[in-house]
Protein backbone atom coordinates (compact mmCIF):
# COMPACT_ATOMS: atom_id res chain seq x y z
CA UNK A 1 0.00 0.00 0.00
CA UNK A 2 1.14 3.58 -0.38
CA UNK A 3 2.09 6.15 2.20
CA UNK A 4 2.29 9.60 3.13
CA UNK A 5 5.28 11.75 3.39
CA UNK A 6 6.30 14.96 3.30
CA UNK A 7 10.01 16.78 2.22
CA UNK A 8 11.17 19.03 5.08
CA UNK A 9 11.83 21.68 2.21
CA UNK A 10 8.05 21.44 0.91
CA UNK A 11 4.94 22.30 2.09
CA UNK A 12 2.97 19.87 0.40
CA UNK A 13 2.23 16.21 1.34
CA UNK A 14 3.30 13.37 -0.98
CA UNK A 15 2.26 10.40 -1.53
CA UNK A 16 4.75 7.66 -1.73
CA UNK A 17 4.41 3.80 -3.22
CA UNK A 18 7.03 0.39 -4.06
CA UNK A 19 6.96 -1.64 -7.40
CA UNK A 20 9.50 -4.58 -6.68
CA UNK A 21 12.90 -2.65 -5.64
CA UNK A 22 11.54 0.48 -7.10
CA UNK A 23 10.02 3.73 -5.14
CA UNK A 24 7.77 6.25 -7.10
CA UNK A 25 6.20 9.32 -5.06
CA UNK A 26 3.81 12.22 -6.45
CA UNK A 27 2.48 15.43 -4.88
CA UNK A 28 -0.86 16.24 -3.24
CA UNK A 29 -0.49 19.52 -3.88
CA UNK A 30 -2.04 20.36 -0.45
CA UNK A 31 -0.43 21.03 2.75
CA UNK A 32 -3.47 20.02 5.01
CA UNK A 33 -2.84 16.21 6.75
CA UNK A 34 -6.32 15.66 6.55
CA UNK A 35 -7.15 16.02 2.83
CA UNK A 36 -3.98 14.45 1.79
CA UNK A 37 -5.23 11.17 3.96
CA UNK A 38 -8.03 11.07 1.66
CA UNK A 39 -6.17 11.49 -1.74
CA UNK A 40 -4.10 8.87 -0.40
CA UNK A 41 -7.09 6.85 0.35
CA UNK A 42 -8.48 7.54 -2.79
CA UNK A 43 -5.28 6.07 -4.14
CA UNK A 44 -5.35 2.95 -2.02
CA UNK A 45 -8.48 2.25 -3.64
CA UNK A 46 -7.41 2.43 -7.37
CA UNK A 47 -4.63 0.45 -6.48
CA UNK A 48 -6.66 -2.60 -4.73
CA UNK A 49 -9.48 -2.14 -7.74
CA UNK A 50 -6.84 -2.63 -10.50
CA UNK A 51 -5.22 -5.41 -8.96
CA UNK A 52 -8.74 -7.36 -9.14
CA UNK A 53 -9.58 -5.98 -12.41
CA UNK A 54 -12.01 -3.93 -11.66
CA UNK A 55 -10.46 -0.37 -12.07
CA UNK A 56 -13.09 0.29 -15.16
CA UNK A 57 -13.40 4.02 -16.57
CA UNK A 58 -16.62 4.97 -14.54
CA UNK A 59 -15.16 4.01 -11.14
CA UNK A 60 -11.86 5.72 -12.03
CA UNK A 61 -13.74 9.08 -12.89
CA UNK A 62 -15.93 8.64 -9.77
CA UNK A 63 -13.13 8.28 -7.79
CA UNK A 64 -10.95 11.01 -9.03
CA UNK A 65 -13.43 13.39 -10.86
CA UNK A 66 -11.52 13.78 -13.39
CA UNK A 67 -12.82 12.55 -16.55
CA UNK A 68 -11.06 10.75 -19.25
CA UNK A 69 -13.14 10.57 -22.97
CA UNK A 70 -15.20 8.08 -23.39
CA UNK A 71 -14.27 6.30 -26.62
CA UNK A 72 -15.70 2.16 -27.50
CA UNK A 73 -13.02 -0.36 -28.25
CA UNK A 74 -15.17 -0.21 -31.50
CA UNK A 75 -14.03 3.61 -32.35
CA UNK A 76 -10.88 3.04 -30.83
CA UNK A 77 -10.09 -0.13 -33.28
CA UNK A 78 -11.55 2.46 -36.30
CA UNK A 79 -9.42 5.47 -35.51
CA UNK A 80 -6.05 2.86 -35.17
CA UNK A 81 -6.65 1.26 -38.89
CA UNK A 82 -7.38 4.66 -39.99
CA UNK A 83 -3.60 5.74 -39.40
CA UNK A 84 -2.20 2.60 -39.91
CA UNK A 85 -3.94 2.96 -43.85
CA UNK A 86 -1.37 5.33 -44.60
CA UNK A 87 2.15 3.95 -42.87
CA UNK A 88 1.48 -0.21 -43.70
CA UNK A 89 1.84 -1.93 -46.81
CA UNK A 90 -1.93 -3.35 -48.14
CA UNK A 91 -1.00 -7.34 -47.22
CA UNK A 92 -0.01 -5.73 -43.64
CA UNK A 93 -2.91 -4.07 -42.76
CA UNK A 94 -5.25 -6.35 -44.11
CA UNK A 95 -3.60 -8.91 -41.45
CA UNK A 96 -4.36 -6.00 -39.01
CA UNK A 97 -8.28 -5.69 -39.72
CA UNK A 98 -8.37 -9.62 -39.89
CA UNK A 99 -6.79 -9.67 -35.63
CA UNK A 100 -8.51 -6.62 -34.42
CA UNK A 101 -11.87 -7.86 -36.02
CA UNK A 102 -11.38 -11.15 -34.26
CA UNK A 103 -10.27 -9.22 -31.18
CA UNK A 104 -13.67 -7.54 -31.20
CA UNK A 105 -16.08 -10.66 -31.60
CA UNK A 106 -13.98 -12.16 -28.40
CA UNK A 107 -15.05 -9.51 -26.45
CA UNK A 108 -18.26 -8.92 -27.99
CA UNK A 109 -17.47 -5.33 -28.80
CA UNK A 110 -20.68 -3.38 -30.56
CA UNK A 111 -20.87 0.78 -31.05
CA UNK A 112 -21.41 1.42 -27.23
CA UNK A 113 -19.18 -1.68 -25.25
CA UNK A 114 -17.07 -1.80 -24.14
CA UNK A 115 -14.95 1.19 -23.58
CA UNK A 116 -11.31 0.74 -24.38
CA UNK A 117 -10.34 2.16 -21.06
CA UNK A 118 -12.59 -0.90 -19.56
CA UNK A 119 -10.18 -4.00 -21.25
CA UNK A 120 -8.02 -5.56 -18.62
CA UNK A 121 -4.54 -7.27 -19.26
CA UNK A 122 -6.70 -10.68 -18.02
CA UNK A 123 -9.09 -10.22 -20.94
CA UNK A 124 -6.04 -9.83 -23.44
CA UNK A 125 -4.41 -12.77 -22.03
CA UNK A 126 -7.16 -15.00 -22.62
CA UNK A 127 -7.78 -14.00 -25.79
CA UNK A 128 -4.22 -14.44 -27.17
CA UNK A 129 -4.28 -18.21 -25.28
CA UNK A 130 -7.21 -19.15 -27.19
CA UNK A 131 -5.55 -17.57 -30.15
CA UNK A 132 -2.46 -19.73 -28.88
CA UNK A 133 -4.38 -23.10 -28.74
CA UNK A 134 -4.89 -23.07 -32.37
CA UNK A 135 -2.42 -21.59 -33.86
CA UNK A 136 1.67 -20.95 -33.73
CA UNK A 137 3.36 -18.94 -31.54
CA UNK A 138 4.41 -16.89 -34.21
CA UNK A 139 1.19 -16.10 -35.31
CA UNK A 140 -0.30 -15.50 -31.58
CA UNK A 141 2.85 -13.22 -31.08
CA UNK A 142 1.38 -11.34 -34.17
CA UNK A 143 -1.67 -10.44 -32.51
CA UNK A 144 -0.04 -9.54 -29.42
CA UNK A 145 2.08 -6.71 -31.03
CA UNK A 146 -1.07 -5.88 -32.98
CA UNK A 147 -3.52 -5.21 -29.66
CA UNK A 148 -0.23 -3.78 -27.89
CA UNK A 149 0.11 -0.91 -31.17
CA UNK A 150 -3.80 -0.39 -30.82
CA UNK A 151 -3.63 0.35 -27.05
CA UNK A 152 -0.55 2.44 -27.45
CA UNK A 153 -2.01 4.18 -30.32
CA UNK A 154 -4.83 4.82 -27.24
CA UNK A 155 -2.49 5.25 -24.62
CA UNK A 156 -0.61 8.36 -26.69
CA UNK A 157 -3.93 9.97 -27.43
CA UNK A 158 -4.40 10.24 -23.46
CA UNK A 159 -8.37 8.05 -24.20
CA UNK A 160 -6.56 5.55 -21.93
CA UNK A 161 -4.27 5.32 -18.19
CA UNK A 162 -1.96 2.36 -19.44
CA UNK A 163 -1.53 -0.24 -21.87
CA UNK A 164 -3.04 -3.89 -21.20
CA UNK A 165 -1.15 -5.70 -23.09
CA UNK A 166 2.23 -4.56 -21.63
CA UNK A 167 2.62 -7.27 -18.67
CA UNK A 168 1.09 -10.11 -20.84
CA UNK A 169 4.24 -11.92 -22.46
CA UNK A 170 5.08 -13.32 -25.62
CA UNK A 171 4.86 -17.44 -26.42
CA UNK A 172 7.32 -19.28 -27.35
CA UNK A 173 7.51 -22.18 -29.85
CA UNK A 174 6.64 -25.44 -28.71
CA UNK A 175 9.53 -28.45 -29.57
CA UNK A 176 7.39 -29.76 -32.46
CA UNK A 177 7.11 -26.07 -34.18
CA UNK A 178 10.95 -25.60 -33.92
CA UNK A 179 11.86 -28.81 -35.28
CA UNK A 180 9.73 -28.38 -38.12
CA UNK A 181 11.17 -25.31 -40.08
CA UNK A 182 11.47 -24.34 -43.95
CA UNK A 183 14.16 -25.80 -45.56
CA UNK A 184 15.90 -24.49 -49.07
CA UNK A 185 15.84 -26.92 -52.28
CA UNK A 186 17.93 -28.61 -53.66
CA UNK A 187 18.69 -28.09 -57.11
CA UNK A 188 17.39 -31.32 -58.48
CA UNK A 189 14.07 -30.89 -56.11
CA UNK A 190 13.97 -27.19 -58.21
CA UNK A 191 14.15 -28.93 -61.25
CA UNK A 192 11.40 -31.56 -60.32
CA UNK A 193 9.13 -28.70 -59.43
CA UNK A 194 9.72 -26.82 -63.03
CA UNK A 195 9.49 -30.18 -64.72
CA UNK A 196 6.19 -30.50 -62.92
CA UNK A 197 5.22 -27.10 -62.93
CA UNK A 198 1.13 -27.28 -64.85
CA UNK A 199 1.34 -24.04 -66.56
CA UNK A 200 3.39 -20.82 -67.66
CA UNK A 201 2.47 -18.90 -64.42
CA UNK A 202 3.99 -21.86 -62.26
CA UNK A 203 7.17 -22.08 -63.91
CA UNK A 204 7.50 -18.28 -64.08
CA UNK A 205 6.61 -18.25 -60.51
CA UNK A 206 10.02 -21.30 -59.65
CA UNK A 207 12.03 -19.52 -61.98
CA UNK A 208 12.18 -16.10 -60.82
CA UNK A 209 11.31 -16.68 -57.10
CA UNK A 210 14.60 -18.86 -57.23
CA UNK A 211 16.82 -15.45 -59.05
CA UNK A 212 15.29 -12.75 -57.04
CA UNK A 213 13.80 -13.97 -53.68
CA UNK A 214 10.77 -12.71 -54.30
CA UNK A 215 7.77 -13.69 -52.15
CA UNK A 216 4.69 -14.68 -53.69
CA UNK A 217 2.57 -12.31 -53.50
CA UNK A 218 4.81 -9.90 -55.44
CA UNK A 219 5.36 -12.55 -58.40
CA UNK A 220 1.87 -13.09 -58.76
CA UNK A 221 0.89 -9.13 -58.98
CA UNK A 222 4.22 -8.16 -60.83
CA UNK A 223 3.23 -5.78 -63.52
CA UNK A 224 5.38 -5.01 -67.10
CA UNK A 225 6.10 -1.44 -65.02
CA UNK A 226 7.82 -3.32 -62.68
CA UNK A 227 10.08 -5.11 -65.40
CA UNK A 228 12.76 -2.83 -67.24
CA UNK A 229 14.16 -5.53 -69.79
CA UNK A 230 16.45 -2.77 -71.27
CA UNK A 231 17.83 -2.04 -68.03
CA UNK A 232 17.42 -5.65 -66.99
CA UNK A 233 16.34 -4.82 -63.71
CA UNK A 234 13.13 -5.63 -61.48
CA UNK A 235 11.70 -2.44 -59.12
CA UNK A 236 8.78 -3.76 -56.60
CA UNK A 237 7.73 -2.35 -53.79
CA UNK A 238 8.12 -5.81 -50.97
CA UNK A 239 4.51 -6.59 -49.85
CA UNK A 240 5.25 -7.34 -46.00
CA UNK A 241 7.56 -3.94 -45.91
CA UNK A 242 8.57 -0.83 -46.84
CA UNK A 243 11.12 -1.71 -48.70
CA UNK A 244 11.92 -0.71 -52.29
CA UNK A 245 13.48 -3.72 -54.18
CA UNK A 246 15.66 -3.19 -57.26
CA UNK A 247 16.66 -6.74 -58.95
CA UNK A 248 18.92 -6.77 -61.69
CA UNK A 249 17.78 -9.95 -63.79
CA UNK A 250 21.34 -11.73 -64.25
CA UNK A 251 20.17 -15.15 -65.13
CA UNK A 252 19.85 -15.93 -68.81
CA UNK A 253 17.14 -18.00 -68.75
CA UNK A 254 15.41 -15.57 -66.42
CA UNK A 255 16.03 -13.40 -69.17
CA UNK A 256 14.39 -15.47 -72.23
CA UNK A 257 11.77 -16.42 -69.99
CA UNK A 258 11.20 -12.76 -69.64
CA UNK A 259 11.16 -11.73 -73.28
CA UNK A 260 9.50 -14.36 -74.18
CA UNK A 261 5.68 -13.51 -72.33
CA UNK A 262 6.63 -9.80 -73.29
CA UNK A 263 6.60 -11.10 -77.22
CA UNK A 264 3.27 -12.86 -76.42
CA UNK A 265 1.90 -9.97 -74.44
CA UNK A 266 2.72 -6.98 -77.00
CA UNK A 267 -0.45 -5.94 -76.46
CA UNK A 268 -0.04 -5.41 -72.95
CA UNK A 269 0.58 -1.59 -70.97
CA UNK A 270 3.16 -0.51 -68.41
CA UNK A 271 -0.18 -1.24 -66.05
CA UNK A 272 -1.18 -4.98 -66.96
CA UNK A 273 -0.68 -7.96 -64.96
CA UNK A 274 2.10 -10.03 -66.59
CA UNK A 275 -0.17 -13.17 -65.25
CA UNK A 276 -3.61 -10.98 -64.67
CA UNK A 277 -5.66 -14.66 -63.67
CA UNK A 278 -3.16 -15.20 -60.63
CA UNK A 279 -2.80 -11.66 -59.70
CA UNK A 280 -6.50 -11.48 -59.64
CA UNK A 281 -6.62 -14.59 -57.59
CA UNK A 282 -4.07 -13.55 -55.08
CA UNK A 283 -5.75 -9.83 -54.53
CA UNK A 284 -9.06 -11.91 -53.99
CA UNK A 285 -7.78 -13.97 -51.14
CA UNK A 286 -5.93 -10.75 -49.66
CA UNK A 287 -9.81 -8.92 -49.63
CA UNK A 288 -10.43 -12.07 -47.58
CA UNK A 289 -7.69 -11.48 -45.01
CA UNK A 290 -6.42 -15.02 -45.59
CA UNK A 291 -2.30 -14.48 -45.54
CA UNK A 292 -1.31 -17.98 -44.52
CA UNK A 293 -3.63 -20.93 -46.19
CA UNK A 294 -4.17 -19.15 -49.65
CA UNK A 295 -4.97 -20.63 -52.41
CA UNK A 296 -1.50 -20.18 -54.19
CA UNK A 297 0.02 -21.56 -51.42
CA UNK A 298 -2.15 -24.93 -51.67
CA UNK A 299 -1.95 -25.21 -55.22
CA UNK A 300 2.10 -24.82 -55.04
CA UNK A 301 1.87 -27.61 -52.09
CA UNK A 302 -0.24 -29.41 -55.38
CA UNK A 303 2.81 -29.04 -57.23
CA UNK A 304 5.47 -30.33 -54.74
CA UNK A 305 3.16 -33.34 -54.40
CA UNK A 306 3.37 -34.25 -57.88
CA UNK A 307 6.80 -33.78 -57.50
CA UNK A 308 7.55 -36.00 -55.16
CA UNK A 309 8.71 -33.94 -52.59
CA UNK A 310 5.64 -33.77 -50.09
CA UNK A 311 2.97 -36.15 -49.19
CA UNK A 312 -0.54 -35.97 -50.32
CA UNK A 313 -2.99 -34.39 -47.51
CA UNK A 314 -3.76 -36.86 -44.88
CA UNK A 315 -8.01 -37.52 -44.25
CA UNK A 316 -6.96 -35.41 -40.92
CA UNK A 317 -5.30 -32.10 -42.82
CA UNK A 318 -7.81 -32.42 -45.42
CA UNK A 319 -10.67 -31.90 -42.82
CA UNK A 320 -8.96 -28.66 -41.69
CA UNK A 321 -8.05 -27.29 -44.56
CA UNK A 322 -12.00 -27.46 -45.04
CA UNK A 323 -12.82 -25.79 -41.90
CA UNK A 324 -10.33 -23.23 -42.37
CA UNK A 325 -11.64 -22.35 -45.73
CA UNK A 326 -15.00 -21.90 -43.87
CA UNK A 327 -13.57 -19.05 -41.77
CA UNK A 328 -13.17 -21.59 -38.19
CA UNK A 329 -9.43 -20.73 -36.78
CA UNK A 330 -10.64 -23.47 -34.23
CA UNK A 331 -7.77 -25.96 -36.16
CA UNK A 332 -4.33 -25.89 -36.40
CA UNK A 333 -3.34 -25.29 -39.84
CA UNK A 334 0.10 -28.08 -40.93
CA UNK A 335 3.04 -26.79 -41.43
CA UNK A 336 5.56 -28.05 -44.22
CA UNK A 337 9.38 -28.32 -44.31
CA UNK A 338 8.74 -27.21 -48.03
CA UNK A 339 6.68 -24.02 -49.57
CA UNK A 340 7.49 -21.47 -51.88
CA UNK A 341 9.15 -19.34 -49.49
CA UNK A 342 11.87 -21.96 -49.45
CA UNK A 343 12.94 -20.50 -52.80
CA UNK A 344 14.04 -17.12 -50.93
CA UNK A 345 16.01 -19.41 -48.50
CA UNK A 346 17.71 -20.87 -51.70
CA UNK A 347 18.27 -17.27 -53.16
CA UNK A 348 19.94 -16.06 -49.48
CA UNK A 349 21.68 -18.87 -49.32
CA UNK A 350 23.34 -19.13 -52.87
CA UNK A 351 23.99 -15.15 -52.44
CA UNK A 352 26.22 -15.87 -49.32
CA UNK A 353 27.81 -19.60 -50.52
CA UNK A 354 29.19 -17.23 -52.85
CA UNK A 355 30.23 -14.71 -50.89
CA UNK A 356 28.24 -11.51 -51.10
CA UNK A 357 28.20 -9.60 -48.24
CA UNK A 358 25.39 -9.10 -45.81
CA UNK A 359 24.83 -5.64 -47.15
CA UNK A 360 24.00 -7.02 -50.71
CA UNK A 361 21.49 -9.62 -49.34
CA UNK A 362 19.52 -7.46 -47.17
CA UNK A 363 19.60 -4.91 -50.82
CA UNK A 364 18.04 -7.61 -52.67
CA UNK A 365 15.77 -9.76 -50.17
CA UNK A 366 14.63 -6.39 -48.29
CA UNK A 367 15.13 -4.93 -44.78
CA UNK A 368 14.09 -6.37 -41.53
CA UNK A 369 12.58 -3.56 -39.81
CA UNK A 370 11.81 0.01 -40.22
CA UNK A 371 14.77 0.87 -37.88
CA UNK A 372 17.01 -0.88 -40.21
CA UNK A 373 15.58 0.67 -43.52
CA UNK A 374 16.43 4.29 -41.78
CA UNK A 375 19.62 3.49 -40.81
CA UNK A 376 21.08 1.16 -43.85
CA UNK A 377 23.52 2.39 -46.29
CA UNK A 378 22.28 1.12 -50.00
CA UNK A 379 24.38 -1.49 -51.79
CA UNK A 380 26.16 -0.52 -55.35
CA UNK A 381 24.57 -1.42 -58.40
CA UNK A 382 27.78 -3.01 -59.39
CA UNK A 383 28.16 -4.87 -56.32
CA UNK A 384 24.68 -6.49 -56.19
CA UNK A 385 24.90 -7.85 -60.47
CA UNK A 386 28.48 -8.91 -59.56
CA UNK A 387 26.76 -11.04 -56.30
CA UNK A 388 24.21 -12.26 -58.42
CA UNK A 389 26.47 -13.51 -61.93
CA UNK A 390 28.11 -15.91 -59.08
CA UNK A 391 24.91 -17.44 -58.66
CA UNK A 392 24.51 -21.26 -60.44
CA UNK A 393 21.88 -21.67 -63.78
CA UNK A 394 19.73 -24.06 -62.21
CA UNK A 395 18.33 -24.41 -65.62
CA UNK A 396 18.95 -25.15 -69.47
């Protein structure tokens, strides 16, 4: 509990309290014993009501008379993706509307409950362990940095006193999730998938996501603005960051591959799709917030089954992946050693077998955080084609 004291060379009464090894004090601001007793009282009383959760917004006001604005978790949610529309990428803060949204049907959140001042650090915490009981700890961590940004977004605007999710801590990854981690191909497994590959788009797709490191999403939206085969360079804006990537296109049979659709496409503008059926596919399973299970991700698992390289879905994953594609997060989706992103593993690891430097790979696979993108010097031109000429042509 907290005390009253008062410095010899002040006038005024202070009240005094312990966290751990740690003393804090603030003033009354009156020099009466009497009505600093009952601030301090007053105090006492927040502090027992918050450790049993029940420090809610009316019973601080009553308590202090001072009033803090009362703003729904509802608003609150709406006026955080309203700023976050203009500093995330598109695939970011679609991922942000798809936690908050799930956020708000835990707590049952409608347009007048409850307040955001009113959710407790034991309401996040079960949310994020139900989260956590069917899904990764990656992906719970996810929505526990998302819910901590919304309340600090609160906590900054002064509509809150402190942040829930603050004291509720991060998971970690359970044996089973660790051991089972993406793996790079090898080069005859790259040439199995190409061999296997059931259309242009696929072998496109193995092809440059091998050269560049590109994720996914960007092959399947690349546009013929993004390709300068003059230049022979690739300029994309990364779809889980800021980052600006510029590609020079080294490989020769990149190359051909290259001017080959642009021969078949000479009708096409700086605008088009180079592959407008996949791009159209991918932006309609980003509108559904689905950034894990899409549908180019199961149809590329398709392909490394006919390879050879994975097992057909068990009667057990084949029942989840149907209630997943139903919208119920009850299940666990299953994870595999081997997906597309294992083809950036490949291009990071060829890049530094042959020895370009960490500056290079971070210029060509993207930065890590915002912190890094202020603070990272650019790599040459020169330096980056050099890296990539040392790289092996995986194909004939």
């Amino acid at each position: 509990m907290a005390w009253l004291y008062r410095h010899p060379r002040s006038r005024f009464w202070k009240i005094g309290w312990r966290v751990g090894k740690k003393v804090f004090n603030r003033s009354t601001k009156v020099a009466d014993r009497k009505e600093a007793e009952k601030k301090l009282a007053t105090y006492n009383l927040m502090a027992t009501a918050k450790r049993a959760n029940r420090l809610t917004e009316d019973f601080y006001n009553s308590l202090t008379g001072r009033e803090l604005e009362r703003i729904t978790l509802r608003d609150a949610a709406g006026k955080f993706l309203d700023k976050c529309k203009g500093t995330t990428q598109p695939g970011t803060f679609i991922r942000y509307e798809m936690v908050l949204r799930t956020f708000l049907e835990f707590v049952h959140a409608d347009d007048a409950a409850p307040l955001i001042g009113d959710v407790d650090t034991e309401t996040v915490q079960r949310y994020l362990n139900d989260i956590r009981e069917r899904t990764s700890a990656t992906t719970a961590n996810f929505h526990r940095s998302v819910l901590k940004a919304l309340f600090f977004h609160a906590l900054a605007a002064k509509k809150i006193r402190s942040n829930p999710v603050k004291d509720v801590q991060m998971f970690k990854s359970s044996k089973e999730e660790i051991e089972i981690t993406r793996r790079p191909f090898t080069e005859n497994e790259i040439r199995a998938v190409y061999n296997v590959a059931p259309n242009a788009f696929w072998r496109f797709a193995v092809v440059l996501g091998l050269y560049t490191g590109l994720r996914l999403g960007n092959v399947a939206t690349l546009r013929w603005r993004d390709v300068d085969l003059k230049k022979q360079i690739i300029s994309v804006i990364d779809i889980k960051s800021p980052d600006k990537l510029s590609i020079p296109i080294v490989s020769p049979f990149l190359l051909n591959l290259f001017s080959e659709l642009r021969r078949r496409a000479r009708k096409a503008t700086p605008e088009s799709f180079i592959f407008p059926d996949y791009a159209e596919k991918y932006s309609r399973k980003a509108k559904t917030g689905e950034s894990s299970a899409s549908k180019l991700s199961i149809e590329f698992r398709g392909i490394l089954v006919d390879a050879k390289l994975l097992e057909p879905y068990g009667q057990k994953d084949g029942e989840k992946r149907k209630h997943r594609a139903k919208g119920d997060r009850s299940v666990r989706r299953s994870v595999s050693p081997l997906s597309f992103h294992s083809l950036r593993h490949n291009f990071i690891t060829m890049l530094k077998e042959r020895g370009a430097s960490q500056m290079v790979a971070r210029e060509l696979a993207g930065h890590n955080s915002d912190q890094v993108n202020e603070l990272y010097t650019h790599a040459p031109e020169d330096a980056v084609r050099n890296s990539l000429k040392r790289l092996p042509e995986v194909f004939k």
